[in-house]
PDB file of N, CA and C in Angstrom:
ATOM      1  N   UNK A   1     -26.130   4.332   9.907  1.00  0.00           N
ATOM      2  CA  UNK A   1     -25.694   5.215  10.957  1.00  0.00           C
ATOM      3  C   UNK A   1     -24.406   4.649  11.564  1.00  0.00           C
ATOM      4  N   UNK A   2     -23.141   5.707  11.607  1.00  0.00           N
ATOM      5  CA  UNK A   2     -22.232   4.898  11.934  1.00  0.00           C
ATOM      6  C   UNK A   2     -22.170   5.394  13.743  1.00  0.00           C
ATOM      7  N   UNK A   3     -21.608   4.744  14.716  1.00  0.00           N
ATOM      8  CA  UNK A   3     -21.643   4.939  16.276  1.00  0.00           C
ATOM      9  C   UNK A   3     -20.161   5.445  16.014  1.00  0.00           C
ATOM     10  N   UNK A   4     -19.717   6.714  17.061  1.00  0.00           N
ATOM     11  CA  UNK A   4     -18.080   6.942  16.828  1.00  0.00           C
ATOM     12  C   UNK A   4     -18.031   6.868  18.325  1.00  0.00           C
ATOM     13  N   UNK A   5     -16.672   6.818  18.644  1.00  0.00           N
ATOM     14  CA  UNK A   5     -16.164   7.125  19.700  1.00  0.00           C
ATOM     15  C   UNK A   5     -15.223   7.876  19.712  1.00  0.00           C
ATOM     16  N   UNK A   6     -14.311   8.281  18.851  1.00  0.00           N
ATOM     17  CA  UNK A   6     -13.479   9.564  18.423  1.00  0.00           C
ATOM     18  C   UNK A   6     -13.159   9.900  16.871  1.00  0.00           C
ATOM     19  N   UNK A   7     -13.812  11.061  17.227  1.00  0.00           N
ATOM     20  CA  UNK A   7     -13.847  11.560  15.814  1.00  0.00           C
ATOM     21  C   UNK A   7     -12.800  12.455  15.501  1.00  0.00           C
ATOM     22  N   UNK A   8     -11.781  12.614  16.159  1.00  0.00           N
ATOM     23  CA  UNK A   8     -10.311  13.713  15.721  1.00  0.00           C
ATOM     24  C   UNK A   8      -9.067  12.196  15.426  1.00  0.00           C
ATOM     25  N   UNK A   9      -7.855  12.723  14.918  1.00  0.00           N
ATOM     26  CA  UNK A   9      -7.087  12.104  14.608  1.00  0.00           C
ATOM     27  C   UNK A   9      -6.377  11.189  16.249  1.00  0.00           C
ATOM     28  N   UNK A  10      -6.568   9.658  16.029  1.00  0.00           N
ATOM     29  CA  UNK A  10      -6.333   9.225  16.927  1.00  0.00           C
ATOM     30  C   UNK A  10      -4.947   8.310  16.483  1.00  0.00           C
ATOM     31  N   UNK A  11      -3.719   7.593  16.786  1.00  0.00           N
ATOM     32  CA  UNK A  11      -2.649   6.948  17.332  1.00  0.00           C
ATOM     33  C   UNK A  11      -2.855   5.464  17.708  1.00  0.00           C
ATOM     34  N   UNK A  12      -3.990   5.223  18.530  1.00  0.00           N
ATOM     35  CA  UNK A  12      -4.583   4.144  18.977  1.00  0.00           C
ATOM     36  C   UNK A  12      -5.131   4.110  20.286  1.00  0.00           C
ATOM     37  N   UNK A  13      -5.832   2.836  20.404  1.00  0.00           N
ATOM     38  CA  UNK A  13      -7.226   3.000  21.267  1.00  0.00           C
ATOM     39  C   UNK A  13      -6.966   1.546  21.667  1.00  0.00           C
ATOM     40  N   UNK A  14      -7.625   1.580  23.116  1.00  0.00           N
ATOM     41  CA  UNK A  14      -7.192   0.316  24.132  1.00  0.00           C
ATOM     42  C   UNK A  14      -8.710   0.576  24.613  1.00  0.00           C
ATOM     43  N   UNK A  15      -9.695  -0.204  24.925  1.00  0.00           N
ATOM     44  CA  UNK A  15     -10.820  -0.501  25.677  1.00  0.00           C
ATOM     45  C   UNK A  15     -10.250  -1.429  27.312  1.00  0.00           C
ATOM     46  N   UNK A  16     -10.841  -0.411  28.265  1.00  0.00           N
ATOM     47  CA  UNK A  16     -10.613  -1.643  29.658  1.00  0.00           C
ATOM     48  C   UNK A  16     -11.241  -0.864  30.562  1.00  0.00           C
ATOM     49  N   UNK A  17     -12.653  -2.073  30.880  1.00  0.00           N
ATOM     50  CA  UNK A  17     -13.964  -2.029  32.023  1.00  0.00           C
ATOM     51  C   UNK A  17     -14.441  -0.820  31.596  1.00  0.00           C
ATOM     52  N   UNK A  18     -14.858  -0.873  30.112  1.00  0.00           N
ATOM     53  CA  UNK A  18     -15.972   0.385  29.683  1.00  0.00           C
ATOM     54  C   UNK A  18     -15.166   1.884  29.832  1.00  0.00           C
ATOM     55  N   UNK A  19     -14.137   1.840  29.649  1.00  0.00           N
ATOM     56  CA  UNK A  19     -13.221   3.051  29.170  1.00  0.00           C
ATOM     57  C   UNK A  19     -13.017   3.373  28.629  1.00  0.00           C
ATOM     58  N   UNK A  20     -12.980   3.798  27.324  1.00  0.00           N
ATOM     59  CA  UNK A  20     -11.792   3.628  26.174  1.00  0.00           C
ATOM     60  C   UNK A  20     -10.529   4.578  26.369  1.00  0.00           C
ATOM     61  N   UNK A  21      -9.391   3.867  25.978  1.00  0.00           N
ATOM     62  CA  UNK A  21      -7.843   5.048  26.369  1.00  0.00           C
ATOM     63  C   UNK A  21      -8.202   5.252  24.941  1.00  0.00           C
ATOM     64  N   UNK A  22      -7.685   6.810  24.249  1.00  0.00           N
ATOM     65  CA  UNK A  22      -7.723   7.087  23.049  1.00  0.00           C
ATOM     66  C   UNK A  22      -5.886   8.014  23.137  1.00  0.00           C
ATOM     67  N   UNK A  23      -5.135   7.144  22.169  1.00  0.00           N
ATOM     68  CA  UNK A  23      -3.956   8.391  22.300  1.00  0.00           C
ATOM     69  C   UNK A  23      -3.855   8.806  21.104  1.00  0.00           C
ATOM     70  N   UNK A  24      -2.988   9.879  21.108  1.00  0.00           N
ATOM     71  CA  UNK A  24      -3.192  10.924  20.027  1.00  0.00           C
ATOM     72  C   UNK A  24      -1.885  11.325  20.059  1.00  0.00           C
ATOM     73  N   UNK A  25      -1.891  12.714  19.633  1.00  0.00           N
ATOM     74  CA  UNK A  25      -0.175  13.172  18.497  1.00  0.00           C
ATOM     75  C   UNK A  25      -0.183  14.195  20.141  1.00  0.00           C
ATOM     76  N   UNK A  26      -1.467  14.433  20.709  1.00  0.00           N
ATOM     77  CA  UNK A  26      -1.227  15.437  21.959  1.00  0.00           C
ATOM     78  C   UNK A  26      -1.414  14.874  23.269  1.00  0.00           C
ATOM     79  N   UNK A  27      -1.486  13.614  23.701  1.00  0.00           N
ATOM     80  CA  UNK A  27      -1.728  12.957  24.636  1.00  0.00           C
ATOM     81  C   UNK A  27      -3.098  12.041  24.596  1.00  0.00           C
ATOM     82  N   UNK A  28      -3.258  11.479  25.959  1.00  0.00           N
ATOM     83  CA  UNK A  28      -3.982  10.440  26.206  1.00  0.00           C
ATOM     84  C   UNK A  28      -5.284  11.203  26.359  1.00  0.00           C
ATOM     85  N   UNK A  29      -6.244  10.461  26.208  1.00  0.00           N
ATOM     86  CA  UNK A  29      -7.461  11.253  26.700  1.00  0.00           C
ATOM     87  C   UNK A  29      -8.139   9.265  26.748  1.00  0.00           C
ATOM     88  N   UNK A  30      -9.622   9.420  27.920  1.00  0.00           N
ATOM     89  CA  UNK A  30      -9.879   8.515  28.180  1.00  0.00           C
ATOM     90  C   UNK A  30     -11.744   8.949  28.080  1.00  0.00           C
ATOM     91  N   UNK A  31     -12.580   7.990  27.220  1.00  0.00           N
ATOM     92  CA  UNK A  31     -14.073   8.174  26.747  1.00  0.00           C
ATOM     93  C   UNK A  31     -14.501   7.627  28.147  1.00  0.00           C
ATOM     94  N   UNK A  32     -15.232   7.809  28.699  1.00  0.00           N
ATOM     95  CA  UNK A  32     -16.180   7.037  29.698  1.00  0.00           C
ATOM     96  C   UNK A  32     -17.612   6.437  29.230  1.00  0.00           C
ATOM     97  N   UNK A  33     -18.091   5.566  30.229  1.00  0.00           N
ATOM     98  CA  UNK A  33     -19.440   5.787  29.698  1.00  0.00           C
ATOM     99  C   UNK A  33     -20.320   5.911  29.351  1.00  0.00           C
ATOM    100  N   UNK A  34     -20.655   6.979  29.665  1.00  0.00           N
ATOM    101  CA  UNK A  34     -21.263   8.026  28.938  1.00  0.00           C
ATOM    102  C   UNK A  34     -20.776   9.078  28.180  1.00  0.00           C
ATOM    103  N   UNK A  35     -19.579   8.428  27.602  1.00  0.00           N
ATOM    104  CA  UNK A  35     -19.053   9.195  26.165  1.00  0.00           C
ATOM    105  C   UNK A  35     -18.768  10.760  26.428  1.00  0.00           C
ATOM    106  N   UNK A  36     -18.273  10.801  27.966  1.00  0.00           N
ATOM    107  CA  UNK A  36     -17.360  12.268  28.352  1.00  0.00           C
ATOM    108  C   UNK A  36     -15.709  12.131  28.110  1.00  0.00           C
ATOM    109  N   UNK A  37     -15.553  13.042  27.357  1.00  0.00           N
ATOM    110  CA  UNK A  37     -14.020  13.104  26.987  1.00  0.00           C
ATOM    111  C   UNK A  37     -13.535  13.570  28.053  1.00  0.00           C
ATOM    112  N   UNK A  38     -12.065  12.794  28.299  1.00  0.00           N
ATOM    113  CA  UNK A  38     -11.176  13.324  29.799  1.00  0.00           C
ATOM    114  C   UNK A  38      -9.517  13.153  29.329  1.00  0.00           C
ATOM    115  N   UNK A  39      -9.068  14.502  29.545  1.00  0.00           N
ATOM    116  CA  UNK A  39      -7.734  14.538  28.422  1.00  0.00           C
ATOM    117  C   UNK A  39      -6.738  14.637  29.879  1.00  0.00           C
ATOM    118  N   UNK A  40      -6.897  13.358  30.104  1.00  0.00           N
ATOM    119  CA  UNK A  40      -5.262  13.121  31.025  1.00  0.00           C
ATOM    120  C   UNK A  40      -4.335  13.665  31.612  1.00  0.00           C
ATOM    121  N   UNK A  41      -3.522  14.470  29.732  1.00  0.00           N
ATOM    122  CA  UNK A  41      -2.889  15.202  30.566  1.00  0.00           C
ATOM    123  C   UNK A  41      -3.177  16.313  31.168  1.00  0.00           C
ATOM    124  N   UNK A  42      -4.427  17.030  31.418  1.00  0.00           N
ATOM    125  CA  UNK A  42      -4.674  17.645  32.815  1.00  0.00           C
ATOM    126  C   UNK A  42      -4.213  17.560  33.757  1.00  0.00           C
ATOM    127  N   UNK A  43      -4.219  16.213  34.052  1.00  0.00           N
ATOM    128  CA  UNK A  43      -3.899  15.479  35.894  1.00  0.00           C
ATOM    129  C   UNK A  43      -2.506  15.062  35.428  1.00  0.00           C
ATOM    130  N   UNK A  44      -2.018  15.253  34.357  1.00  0.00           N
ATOM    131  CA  UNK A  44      -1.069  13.879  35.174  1.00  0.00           C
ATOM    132  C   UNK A  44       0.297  14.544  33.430  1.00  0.00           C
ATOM    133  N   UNK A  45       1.717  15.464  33.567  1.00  0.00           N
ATOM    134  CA  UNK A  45       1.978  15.767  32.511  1.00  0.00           C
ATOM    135  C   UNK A  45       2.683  14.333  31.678  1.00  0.00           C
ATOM    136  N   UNK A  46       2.836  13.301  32.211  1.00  0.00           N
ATOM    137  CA  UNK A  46       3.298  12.312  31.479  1.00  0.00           C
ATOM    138  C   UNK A  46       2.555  11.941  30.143  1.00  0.00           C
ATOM    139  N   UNK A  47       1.040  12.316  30.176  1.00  0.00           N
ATOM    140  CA  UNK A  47       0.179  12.005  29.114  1.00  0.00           C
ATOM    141  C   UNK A  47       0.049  13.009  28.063  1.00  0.00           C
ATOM    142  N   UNK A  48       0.735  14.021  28.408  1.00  0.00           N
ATOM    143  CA  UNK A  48       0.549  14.884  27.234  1.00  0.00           C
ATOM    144  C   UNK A  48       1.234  14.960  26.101  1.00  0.00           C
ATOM    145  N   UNK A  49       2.074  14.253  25.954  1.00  0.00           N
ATOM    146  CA  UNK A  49       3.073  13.685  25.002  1.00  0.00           C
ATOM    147  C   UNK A  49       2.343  12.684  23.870  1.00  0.00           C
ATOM    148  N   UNK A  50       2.601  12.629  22.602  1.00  0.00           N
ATOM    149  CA  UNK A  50       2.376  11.559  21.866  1.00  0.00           C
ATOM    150  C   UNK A  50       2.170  10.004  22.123  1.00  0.00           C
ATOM    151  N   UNK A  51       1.030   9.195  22.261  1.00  0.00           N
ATOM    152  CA  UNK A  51       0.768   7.855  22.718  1.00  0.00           C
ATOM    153  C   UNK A  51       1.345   7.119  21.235  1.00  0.00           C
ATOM    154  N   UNK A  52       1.773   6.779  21.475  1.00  0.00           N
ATOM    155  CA  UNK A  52       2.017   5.580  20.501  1.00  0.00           C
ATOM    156  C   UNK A  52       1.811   4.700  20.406  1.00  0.00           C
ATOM    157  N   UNK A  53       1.478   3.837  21.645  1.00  0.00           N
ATOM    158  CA  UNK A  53       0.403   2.175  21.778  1.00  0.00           C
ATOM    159  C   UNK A  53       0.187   2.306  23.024  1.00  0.00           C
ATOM    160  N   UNK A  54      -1.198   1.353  22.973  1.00  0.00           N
ATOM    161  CA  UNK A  54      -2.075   1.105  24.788  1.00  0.00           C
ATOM    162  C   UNK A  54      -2.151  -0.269  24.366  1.00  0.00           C
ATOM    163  N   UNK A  55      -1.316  -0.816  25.912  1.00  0.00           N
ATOM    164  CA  UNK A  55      -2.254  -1.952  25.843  1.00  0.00           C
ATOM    165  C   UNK A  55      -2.783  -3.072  27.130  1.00  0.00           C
ATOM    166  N   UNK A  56      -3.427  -3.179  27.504  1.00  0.00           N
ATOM    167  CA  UNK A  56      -3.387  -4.029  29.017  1.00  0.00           C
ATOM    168  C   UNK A  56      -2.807  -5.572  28.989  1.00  0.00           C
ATOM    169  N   UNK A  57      -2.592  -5.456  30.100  1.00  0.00           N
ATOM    170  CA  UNK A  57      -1.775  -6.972  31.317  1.00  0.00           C
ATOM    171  C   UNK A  57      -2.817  -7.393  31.941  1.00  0.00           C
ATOM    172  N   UNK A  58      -2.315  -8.993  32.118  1.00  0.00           N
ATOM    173  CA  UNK A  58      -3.503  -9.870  32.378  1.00  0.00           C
ATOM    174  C   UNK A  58      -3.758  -9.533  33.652  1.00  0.00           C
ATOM    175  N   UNK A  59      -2.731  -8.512  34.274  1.00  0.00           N
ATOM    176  CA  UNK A  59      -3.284  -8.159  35.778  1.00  0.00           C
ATOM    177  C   UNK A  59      -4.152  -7.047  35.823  1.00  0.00           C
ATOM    178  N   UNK A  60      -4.927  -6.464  35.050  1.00  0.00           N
ATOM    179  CA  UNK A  60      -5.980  -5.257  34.894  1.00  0.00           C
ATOM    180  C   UNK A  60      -5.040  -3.948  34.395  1.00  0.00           C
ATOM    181  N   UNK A  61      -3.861  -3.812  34.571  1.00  0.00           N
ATOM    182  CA  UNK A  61      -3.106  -2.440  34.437  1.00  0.00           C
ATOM    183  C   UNK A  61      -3.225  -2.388  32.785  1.00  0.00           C
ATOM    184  N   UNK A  62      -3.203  -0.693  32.263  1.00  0.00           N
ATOM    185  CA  UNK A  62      -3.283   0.246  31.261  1.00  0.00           C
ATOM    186  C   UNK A  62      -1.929   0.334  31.223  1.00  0.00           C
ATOM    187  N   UNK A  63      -1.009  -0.002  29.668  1.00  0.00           N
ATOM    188  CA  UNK A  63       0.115   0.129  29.907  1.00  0.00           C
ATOM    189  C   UNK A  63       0.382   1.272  28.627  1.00  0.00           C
ATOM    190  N   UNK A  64       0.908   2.397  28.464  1.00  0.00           N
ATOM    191  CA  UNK A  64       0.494   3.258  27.426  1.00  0.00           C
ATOM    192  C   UNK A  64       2.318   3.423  27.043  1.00  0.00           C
ATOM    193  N   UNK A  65       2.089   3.586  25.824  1.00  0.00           N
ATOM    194  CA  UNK A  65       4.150   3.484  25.268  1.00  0.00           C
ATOM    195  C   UNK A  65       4.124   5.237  24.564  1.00  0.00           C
ATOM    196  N   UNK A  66       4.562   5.816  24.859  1.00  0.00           N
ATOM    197  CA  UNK A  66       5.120   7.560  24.678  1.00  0.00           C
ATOM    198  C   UNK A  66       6.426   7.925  23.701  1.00  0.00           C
ATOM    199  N   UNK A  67       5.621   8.947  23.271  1.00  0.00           N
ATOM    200  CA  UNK A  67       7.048   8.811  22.398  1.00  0.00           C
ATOM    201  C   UNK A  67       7.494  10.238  23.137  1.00  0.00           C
ATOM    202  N   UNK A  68       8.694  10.037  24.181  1.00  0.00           N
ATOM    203  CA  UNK A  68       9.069  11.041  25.051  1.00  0.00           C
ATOM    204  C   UNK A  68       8.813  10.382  25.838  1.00  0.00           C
ATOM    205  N   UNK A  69       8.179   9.938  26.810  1.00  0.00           N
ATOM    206  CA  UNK A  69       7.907   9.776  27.813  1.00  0.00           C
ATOM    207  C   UNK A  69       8.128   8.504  28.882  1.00  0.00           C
ATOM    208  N   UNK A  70       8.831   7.607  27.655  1.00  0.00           N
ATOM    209  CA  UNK A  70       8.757   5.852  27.868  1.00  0.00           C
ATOM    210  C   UNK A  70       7.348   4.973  28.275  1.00  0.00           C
ATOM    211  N   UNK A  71       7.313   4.182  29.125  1.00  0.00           N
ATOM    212  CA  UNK A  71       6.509   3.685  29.303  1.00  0.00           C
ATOM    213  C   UNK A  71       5.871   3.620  30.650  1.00  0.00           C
ATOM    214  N   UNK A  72       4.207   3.460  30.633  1.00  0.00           N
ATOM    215  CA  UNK A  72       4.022   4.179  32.059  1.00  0.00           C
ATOM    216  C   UNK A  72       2.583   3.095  32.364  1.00  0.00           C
ATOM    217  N   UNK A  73       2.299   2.467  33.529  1.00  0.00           N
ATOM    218  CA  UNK A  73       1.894   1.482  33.581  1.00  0.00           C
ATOM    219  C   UNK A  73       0.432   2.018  34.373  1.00  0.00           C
ATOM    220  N   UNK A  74      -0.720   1.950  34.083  1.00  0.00           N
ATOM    221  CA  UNK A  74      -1.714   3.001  34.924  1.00  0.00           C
ATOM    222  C   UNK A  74      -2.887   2.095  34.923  1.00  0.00           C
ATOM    223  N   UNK A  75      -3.049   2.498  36.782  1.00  0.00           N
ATOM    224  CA  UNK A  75      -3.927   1.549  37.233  1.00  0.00           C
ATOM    225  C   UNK A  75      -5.267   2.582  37.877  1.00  0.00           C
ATOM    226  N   UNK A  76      -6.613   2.196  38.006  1.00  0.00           N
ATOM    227  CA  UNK A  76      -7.633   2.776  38.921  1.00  0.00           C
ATOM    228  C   UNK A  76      -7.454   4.651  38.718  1.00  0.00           C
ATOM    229  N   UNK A  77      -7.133   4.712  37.892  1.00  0.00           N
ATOM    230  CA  UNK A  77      -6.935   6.159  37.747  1.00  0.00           C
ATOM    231  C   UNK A  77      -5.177   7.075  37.950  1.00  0.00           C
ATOM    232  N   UNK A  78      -4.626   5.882  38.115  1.00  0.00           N
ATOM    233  CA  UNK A  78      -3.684   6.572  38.973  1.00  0.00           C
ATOM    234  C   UNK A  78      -1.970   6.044  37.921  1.00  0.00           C
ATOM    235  N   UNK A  79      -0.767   6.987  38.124  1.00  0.00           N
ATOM    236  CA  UNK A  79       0.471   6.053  37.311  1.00  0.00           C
ATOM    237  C   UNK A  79       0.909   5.351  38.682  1.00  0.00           C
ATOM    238  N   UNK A  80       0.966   3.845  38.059  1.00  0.00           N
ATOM    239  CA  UNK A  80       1.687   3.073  38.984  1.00  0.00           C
ATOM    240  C   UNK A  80       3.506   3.051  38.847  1.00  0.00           C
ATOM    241  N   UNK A  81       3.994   3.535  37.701  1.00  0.00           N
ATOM    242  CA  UNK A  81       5.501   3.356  37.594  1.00  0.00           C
ATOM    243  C   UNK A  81       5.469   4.311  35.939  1.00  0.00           C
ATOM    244  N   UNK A  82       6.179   4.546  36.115  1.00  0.00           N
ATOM    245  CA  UNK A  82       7.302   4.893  34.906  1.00  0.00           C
ATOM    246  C   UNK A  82       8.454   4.913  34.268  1.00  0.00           C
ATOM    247  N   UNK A  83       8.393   4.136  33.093  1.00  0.00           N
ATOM    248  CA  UNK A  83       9.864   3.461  32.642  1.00  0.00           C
ATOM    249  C   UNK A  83      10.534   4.358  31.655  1.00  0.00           C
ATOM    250  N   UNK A  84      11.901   4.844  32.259  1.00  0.00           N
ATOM    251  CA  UNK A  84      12.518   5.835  31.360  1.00  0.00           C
ATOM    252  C   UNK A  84      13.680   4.896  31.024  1.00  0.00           C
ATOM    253  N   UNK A  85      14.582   5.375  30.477  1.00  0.00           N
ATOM    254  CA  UNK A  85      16.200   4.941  30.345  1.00  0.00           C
ATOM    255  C   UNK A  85      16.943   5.055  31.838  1.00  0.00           C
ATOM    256  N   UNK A  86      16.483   5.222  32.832  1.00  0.00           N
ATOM    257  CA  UNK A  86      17.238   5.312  33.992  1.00  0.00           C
ATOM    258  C   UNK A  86      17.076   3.919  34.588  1.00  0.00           C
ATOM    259  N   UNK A  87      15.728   3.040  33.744  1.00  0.00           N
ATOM    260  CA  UNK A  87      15.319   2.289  34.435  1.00  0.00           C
ATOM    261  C   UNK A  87      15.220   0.606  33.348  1.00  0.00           C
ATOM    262  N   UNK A  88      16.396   1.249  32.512  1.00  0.00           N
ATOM    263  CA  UNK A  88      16.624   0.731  31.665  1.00  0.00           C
ATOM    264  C   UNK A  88      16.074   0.498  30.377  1.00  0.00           C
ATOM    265  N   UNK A  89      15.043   1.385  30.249  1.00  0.00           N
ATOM    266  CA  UNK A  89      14.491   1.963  28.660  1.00  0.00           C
ATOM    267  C   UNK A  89      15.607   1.854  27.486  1.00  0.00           C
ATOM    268  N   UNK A  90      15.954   1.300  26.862  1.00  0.00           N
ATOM    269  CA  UNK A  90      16.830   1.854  25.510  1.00  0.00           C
ATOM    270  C   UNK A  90      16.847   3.411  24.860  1.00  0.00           C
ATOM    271  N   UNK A  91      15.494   3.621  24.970  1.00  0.00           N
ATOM    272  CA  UNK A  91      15.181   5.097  24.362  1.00  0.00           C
ATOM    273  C   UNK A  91      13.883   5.654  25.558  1.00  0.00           C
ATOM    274  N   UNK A  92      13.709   6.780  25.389  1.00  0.00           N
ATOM    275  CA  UNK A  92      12.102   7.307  25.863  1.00  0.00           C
ATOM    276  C   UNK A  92      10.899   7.390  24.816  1.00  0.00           C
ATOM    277  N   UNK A  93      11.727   6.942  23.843  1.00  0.00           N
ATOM    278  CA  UNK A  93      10.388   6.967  22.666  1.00  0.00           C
ATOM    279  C   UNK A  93       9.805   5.550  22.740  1.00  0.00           C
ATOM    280  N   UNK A  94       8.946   4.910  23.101  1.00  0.00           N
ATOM    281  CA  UNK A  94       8.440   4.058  23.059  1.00  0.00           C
ATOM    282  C   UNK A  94       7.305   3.441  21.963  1.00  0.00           C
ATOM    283  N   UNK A  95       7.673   2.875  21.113  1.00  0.00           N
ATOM    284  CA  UNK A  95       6.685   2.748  20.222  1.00  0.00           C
ATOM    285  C   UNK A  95       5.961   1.671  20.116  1.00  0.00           C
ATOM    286  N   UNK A  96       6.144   0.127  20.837  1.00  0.00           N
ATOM    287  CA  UNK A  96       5.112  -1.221  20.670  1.00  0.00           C
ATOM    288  C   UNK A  96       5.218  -1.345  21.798  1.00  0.00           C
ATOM    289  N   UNK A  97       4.145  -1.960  22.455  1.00  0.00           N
ATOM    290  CA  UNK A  97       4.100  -2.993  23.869  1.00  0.00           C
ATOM    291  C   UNK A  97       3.292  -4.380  22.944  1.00  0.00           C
ATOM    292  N   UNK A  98       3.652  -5.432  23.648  1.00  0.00           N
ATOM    293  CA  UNK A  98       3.146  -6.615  23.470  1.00  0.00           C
ATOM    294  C   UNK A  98       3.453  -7.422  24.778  1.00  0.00           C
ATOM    295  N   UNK A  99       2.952  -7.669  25.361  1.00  0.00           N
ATOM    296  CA  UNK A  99       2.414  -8.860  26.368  1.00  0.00           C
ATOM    297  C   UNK A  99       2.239 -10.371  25.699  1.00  0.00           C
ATOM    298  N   UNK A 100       2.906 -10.981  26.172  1.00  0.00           N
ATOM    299  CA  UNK A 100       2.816 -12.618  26.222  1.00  0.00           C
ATOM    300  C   UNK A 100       1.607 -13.566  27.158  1.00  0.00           C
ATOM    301  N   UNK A 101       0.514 -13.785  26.660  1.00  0.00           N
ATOM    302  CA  UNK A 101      -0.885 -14.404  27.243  1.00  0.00           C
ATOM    303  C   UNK A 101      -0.897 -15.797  27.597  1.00  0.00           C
TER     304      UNK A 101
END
């Protein structure tokens, strides 16, 4: 018996405090749980864009990389910042995060 946690075409997947972020080709969506799907960009249109990597900071924050959207740093439910080219992004397509531990 295999256990899933998403069964449509996923981008990549970040686990943090029993969450899972799942991004996709249509945005973020986040498992809880009890394994209720919650598609982001509802609340919030920064997530509805293509995820291209999740990954967390040793300070608890969800850091998710967009392709469109740059990079957007999300804490307790909420976006704490968003990094475009205004803010010195190279591009808005964001495709790796890596953190230094």
């Amino acid at each position: 018996m295999m256990d899933t946690v998403w069964s449509e075409r996923a981008t990549c997947a970040y686990k943090s405090n029993g969450t899972v972020y799942v991004g996709t080709l249509n945005g973020l969506y986040a498992v809880d749980k009890e394994r209720k799907k919650i598609y982001l960009g509802d609340s919030n249109k920064l997530f509805k864009t293509r995820i291209a990597a999740i990954e967390g900071s040793a300070d608890g924050a969800v850091w998710i990389a967009t392709s469109g959207g740059g990079m957007i740093e999300y804490r307790d439910g909420k976006v704490i910042r968003n990094i475009t080219t205004k803010d010195g992004l190279p591009a808005i397509f964001a495709g790796h995060l890596h953190f230094n531990r």
